[in-house]
PDB file of N, CA and C in Angstrom:
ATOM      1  N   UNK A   1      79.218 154.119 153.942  1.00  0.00           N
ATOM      2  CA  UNK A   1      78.521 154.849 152.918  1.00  0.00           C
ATOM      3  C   UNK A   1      77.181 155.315 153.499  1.00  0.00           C
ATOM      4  N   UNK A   2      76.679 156.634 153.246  1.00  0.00           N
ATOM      5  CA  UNK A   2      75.685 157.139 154.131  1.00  0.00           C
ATOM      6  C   UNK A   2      74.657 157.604 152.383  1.00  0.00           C
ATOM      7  N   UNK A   3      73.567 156.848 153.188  1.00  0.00           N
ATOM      8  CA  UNK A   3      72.464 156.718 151.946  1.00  0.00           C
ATOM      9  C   UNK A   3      71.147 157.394 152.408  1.00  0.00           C
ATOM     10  N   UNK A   4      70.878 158.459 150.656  1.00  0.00           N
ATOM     11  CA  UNK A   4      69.534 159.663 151.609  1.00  0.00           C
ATOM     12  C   UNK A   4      68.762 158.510 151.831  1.00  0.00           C
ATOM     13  N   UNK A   5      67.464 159.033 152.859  1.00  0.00           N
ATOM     14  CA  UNK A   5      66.487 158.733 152.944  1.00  0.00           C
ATOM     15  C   UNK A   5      65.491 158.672 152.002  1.00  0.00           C
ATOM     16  N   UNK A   6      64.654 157.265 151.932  1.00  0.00           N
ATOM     17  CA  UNK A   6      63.734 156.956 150.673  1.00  0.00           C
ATOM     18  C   UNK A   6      62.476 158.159 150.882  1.00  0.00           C
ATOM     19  N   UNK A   7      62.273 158.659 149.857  1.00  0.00           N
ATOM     20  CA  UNK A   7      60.986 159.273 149.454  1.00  0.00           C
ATOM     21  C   UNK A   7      59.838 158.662 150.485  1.00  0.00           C
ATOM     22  N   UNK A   8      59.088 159.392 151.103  1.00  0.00           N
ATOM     23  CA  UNK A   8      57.635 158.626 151.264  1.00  0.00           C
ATOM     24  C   UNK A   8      56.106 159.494 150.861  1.00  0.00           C
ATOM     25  N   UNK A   9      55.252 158.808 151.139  1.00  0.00           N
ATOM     26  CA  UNK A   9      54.546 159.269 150.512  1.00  0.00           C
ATOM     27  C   UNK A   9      53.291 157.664 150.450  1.00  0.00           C
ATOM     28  N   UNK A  10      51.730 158.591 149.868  1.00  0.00           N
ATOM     29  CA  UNK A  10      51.096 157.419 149.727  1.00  0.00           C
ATOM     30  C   UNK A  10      51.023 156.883 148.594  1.00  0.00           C
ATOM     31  N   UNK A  11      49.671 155.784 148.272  1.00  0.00           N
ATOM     32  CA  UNK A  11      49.811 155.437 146.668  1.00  0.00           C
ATOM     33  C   UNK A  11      49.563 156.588 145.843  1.00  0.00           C
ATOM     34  N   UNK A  12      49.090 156.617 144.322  1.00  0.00           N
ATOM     35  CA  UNK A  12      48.824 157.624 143.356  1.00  0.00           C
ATOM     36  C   UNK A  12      47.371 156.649 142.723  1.00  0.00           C
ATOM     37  N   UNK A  13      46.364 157.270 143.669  1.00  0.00           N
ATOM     38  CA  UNK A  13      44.821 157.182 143.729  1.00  0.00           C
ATOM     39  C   UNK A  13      44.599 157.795 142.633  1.00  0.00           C
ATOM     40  N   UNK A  14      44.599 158.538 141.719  1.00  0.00           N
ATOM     41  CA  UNK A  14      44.406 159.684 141.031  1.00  0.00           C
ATOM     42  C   UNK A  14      44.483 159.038 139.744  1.00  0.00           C
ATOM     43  N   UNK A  15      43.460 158.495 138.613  1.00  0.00           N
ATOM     44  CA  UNK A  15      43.456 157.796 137.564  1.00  0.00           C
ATOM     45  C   UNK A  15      44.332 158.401 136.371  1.00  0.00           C
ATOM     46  N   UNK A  16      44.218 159.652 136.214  1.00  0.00           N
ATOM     47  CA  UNK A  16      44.866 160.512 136.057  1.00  0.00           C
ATOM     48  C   UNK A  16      46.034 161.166 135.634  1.00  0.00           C
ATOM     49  N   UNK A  17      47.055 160.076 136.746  1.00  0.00           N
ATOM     50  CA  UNK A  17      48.659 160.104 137.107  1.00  0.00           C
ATOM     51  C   UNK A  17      48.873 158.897 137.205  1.00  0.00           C
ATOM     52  N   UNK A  18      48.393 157.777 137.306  1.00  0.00           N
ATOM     53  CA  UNK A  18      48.499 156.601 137.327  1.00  0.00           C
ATOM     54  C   UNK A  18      48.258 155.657 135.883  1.00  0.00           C
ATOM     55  N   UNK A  19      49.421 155.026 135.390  1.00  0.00           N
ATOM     56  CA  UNK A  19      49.912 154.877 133.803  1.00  0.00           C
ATOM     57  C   UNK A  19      50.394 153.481 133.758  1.00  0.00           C
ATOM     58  N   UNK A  20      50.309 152.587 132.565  1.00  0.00           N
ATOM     59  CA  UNK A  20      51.441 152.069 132.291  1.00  0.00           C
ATOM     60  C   UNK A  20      51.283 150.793 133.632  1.00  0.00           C
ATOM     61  N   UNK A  21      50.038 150.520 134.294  1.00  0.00           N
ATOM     62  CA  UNK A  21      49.731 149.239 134.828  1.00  0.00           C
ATOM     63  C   UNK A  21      48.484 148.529 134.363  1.00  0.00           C
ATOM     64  N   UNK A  22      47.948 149.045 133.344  1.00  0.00           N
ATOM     65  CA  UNK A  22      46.450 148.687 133.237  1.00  0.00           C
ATOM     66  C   UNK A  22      46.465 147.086 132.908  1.00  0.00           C
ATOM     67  N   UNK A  23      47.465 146.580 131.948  1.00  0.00           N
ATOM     68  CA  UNK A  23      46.940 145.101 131.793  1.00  0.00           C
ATOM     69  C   UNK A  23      47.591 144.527 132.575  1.00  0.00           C
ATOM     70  N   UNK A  24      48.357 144.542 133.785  1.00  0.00           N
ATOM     71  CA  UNK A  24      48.479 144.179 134.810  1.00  0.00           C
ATOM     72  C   UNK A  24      47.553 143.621 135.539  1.00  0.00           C
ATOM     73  N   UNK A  25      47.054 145.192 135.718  1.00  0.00           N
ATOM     74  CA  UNK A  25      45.870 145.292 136.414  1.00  0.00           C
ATOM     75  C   UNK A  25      44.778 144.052 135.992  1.00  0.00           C
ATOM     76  N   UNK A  26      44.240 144.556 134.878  1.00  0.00           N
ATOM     77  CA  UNK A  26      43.404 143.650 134.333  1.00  0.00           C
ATOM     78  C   UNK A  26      43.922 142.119 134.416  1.00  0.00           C
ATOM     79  N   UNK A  27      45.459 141.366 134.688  1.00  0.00           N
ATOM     80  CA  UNK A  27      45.324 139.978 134.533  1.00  0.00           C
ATOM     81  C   UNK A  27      44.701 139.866 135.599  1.00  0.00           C
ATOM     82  N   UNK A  28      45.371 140.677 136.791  1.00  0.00           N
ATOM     83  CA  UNK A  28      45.066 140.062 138.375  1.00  0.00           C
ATOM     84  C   UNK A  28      43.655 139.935 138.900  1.00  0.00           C
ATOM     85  N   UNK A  29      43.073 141.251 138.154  1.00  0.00           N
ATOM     86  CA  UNK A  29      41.357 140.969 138.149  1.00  0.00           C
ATOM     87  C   UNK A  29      41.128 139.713 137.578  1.00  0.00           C
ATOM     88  N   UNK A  30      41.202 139.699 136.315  1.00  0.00           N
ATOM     89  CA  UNK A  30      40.815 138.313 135.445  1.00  0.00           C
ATOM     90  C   UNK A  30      40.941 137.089 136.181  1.00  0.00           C
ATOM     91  N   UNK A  31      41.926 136.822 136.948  1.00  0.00           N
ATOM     92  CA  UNK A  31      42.572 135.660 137.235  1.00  0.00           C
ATOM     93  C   UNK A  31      41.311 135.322 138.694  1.00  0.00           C
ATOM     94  N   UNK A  32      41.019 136.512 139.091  1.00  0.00           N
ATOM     95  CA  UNK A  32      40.653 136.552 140.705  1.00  0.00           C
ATOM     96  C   UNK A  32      39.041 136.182 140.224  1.00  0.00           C
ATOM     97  N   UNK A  33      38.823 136.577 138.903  1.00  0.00           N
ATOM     98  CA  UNK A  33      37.512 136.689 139.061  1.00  0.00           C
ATOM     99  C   UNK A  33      36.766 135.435 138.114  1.00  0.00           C
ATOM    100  N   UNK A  34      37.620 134.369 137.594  1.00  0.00           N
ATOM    101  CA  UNK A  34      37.371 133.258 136.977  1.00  0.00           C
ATOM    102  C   UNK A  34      37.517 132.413 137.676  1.00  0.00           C
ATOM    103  N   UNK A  35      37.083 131.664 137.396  1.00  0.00           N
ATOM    104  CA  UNK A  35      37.332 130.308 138.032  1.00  0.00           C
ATOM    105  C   UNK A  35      36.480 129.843 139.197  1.00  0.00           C
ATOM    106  N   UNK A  36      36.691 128.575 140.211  1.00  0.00           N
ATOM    107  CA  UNK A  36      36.235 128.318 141.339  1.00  0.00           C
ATOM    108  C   UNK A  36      37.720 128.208 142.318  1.00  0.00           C
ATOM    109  N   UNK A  37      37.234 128.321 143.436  1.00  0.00           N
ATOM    110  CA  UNK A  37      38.407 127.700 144.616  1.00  0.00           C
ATOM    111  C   UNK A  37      39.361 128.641 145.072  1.00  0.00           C
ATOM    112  N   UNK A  38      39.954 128.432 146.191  1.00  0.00           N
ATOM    113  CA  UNK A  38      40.468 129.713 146.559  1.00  0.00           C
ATOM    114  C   UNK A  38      42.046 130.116 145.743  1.00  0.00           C
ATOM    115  N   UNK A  39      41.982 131.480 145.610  1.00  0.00           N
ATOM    116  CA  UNK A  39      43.024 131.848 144.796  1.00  0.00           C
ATOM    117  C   UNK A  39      44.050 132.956 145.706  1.00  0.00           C
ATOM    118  N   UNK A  40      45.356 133.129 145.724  1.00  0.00           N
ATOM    119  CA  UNK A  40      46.424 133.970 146.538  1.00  0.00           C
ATOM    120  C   UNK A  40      46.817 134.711 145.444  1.00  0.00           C
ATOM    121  N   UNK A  41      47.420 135.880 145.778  1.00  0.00           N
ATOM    122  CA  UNK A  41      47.847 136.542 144.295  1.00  0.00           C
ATOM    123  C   UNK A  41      49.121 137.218 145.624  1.00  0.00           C
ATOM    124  N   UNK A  42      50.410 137.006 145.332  1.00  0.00           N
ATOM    125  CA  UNK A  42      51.395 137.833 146.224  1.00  0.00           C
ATOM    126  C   UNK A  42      52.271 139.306 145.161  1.00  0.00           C
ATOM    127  N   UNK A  43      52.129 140.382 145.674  1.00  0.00           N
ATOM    128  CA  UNK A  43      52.618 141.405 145.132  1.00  0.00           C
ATOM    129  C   UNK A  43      53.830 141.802 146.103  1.00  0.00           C
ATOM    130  N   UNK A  44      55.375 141.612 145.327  1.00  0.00           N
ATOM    131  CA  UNK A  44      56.304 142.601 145.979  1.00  0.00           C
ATOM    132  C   UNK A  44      57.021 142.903 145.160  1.00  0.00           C
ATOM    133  N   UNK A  45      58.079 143.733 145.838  1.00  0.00           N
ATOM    134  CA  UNK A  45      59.076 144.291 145.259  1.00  0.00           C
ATOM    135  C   UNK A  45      59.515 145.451 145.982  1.00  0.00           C
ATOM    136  N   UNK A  46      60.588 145.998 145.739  1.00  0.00           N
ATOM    137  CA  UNK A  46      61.314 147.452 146.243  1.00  0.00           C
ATOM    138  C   UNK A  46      60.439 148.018 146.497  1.00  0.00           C
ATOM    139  N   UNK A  47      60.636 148.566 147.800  1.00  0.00           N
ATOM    140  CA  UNK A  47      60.388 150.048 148.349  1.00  0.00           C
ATOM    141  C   UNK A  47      59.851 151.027 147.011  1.00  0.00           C
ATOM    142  N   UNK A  48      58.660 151.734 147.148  1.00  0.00           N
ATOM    143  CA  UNK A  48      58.665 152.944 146.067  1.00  0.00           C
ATOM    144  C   UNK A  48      58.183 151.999 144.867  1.00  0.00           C
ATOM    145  N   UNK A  49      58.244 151.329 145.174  1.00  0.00           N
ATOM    146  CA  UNK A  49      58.072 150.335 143.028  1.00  0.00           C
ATOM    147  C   UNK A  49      56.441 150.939 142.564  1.00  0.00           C
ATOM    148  N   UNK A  50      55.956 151.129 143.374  1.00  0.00           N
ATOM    149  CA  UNK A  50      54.106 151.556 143.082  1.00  0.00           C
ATOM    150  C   UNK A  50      53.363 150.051 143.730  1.00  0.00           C
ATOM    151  N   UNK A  51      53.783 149.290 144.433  1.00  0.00           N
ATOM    152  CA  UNK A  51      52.404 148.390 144.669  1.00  0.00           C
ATOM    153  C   UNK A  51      51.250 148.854 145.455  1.00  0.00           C
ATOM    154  N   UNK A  52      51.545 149.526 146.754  1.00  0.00           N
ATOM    155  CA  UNK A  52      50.420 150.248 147.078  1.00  0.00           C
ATOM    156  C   UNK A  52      49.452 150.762 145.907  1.00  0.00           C
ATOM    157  N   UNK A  53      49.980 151.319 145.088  1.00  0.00           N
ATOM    158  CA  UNK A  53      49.076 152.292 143.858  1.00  0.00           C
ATOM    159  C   UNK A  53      48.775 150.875 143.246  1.00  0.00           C
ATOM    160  N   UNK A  54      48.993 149.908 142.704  1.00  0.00           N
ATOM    161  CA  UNK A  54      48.827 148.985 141.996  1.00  0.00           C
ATOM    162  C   UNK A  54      47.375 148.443 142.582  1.00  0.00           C
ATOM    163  N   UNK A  55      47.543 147.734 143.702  1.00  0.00           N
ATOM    164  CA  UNK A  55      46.709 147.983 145.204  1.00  0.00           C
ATOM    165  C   UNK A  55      45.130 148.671 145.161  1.00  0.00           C
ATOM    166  N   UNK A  56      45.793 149.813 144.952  1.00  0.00           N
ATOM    167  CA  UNK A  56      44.665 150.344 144.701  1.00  0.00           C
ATOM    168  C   UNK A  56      43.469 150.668 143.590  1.00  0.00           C
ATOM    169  N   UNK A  57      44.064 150.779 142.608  1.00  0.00           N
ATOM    170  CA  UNK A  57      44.023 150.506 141.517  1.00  0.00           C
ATOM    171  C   UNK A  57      42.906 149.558 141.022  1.00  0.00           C
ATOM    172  N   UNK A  58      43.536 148.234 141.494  1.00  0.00           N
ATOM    173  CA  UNK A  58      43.099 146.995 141.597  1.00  0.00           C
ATOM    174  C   UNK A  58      41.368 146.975 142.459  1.00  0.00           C
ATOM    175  N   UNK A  59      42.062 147.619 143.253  1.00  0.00           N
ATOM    176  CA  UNK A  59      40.820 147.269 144.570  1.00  0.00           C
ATOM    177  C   UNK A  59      39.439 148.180 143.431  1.00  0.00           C
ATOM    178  N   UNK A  60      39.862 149.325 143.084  1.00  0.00           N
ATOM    179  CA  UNK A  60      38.343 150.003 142.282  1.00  0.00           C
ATOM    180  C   UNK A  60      38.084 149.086 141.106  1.00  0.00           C
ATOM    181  N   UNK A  61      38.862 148.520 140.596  1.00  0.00           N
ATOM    182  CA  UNK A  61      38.710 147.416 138.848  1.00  0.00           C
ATOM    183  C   UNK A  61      37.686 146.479 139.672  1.00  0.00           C
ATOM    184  N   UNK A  62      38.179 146.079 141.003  1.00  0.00           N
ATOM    185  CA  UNK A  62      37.804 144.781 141.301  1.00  0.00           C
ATOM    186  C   UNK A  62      36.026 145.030 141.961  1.00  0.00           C
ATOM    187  N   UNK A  63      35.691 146.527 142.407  1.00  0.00           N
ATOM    188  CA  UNK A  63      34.644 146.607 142.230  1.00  0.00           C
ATOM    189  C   UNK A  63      33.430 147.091 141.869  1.00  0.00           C
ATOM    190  N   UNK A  64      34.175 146.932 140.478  1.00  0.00           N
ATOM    191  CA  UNK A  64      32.741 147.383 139.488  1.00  0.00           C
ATOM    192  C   UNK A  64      32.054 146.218 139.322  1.00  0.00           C
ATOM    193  N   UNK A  65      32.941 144.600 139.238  1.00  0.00           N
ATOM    194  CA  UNK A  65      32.687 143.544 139.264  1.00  0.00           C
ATOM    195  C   UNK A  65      31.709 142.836 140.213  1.00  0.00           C
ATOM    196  N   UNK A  66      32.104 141.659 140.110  1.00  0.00           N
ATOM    197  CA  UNK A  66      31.107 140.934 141.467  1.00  0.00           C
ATOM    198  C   UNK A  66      31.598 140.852 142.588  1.00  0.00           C
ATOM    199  N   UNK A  67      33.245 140.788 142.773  1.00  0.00           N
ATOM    200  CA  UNK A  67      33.724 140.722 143.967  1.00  0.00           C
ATOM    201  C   UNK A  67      34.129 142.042 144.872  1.00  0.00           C
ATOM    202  N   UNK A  68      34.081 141.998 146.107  1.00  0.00           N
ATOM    203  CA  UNK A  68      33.941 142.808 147.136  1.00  0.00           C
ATOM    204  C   UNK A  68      35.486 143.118 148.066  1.00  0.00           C
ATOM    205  N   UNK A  69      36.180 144.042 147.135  1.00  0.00           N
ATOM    206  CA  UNK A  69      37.659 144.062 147.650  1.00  0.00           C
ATOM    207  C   UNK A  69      37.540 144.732 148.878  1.00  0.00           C
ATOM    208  N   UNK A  70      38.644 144.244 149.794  1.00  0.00           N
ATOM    209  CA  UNK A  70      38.983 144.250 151.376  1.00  0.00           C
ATOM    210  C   UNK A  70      40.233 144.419 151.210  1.00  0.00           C
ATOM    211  N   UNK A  71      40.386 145.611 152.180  1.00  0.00           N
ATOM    212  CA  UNK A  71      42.096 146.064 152.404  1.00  0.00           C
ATOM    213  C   UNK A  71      42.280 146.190 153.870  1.00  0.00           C
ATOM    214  N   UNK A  72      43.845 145.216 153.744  1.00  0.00           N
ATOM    215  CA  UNK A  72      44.124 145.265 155.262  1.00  0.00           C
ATOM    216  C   UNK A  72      45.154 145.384 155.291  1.00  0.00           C
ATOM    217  N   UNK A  73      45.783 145.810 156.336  1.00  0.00           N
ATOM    218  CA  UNK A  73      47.390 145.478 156.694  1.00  0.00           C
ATOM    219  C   UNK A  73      48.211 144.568 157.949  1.00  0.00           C
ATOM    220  N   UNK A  74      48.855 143.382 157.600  1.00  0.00           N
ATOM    221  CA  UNK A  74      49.144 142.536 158.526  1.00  0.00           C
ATOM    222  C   UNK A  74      50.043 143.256 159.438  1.00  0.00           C
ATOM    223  N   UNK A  75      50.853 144.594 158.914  1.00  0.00           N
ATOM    224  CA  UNK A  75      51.877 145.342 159.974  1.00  0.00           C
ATOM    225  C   UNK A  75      50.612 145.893 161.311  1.00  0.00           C
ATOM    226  N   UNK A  76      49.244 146.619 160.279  1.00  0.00           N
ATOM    227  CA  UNK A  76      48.724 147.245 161.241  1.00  0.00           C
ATOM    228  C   UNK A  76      47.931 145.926 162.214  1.00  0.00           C
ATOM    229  N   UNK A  77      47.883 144.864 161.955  1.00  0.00           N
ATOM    230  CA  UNK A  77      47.147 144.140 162.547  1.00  0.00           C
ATOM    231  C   UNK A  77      47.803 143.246 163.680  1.00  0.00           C
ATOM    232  N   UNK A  78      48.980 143.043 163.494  1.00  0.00           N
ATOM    233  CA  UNK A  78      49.780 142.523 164.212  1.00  0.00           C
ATOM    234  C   UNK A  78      51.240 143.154 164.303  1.00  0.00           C
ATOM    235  N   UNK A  79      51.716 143.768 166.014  1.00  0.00           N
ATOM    236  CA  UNK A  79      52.861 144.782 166.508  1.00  0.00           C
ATOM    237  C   UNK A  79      54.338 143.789 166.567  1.00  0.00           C
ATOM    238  N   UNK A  80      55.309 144.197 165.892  1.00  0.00           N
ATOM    239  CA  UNK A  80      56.032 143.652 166.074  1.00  0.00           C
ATOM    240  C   UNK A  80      56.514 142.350 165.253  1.00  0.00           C
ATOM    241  N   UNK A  81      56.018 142.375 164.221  1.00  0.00           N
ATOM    242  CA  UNK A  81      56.217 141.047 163.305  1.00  0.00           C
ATOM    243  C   UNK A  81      57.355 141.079 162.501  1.00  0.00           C
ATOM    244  N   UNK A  82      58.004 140.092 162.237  1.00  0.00           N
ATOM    245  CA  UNK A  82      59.062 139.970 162.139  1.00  0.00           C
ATOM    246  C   UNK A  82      59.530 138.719 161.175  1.00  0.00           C
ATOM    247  N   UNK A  83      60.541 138.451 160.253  1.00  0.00           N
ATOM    248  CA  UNK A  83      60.505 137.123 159.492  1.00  0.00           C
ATOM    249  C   UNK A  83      60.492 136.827 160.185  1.00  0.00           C
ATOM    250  N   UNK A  84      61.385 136.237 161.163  1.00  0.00           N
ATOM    251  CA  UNK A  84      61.607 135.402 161.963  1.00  0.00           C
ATOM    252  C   UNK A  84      60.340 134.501 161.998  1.00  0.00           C
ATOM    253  N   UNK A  85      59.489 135.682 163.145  1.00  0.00           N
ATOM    254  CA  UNK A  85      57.951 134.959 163.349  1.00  0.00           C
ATOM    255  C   UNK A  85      56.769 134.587 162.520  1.00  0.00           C
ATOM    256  N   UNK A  86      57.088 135.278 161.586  1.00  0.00           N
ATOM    257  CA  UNK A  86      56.647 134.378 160.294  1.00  0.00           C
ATOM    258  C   UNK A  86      56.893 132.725 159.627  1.00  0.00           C
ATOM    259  N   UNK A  87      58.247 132.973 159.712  1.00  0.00           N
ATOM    260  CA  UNK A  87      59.027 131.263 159.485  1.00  0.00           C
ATOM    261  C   UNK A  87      58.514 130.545 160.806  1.00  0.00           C
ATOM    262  N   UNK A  88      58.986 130.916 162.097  1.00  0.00           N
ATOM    263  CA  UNK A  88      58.365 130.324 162.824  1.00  0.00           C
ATOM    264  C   UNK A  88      56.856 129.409 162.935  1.00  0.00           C
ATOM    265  N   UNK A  89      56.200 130.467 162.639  1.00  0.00           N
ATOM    266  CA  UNK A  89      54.849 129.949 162.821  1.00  0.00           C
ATOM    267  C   UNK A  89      54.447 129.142 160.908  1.00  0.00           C
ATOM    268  N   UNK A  90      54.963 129.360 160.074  1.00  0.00           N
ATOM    269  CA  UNK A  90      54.905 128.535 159.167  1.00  0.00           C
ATOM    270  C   UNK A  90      55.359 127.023 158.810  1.00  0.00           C
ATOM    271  N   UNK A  91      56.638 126.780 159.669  1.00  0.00           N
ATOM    272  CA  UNK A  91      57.347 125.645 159.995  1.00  0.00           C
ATOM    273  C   UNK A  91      56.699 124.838 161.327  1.00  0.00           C
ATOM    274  N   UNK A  92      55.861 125.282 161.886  1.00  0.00           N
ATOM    275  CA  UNK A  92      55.566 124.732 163.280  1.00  0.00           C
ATOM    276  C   UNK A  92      54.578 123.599 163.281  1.00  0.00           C
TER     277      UNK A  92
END
């Protein structure tokens, strides 16, 4: 079975066109921005789902606040990563 190629494209920066995540948005702020001690928040899902845009989104909510959002990417930071080497180095 021969399957098109996924859409690409970047997030949807644009407040604008971007719908229908706001109290999302708002728990993950809330959650990040109460409390003491360190906190992880993991976002996935399918290809295309909007997390990049979510992402972003997030990152402007998060600073009107007190905290100082940082965006990185572990693909761009490290060549070649792989589960594998992930499990690896988590089990070790």
């Amino acid at each position: 079975m021969l399957y098109a190629p996924y859409a690409e494209g970047g997030p949807v920066d644009n407040p604008g066109m971007f719908f229908g995540r706001s109290e999302l948005i708002d728990a993950i702020a809330s959650s990040l921005e109460t409390g003491t001690g360190t906190k992880y928040i993991v976002l996935y899902g399918q290809k295309r789902a909007g997390k990049s845009s979510v992402l972003e989104h997030l990152k402007r909510r998060l600073a009107q606040g007190p905290l100082l959002p940082v965006s990185f990417s572990i693909h761009d930071i490290v060549s070649e990563l792989t589960e594998g080497k992930i499990f690896v180095s988590y089990h070790a």
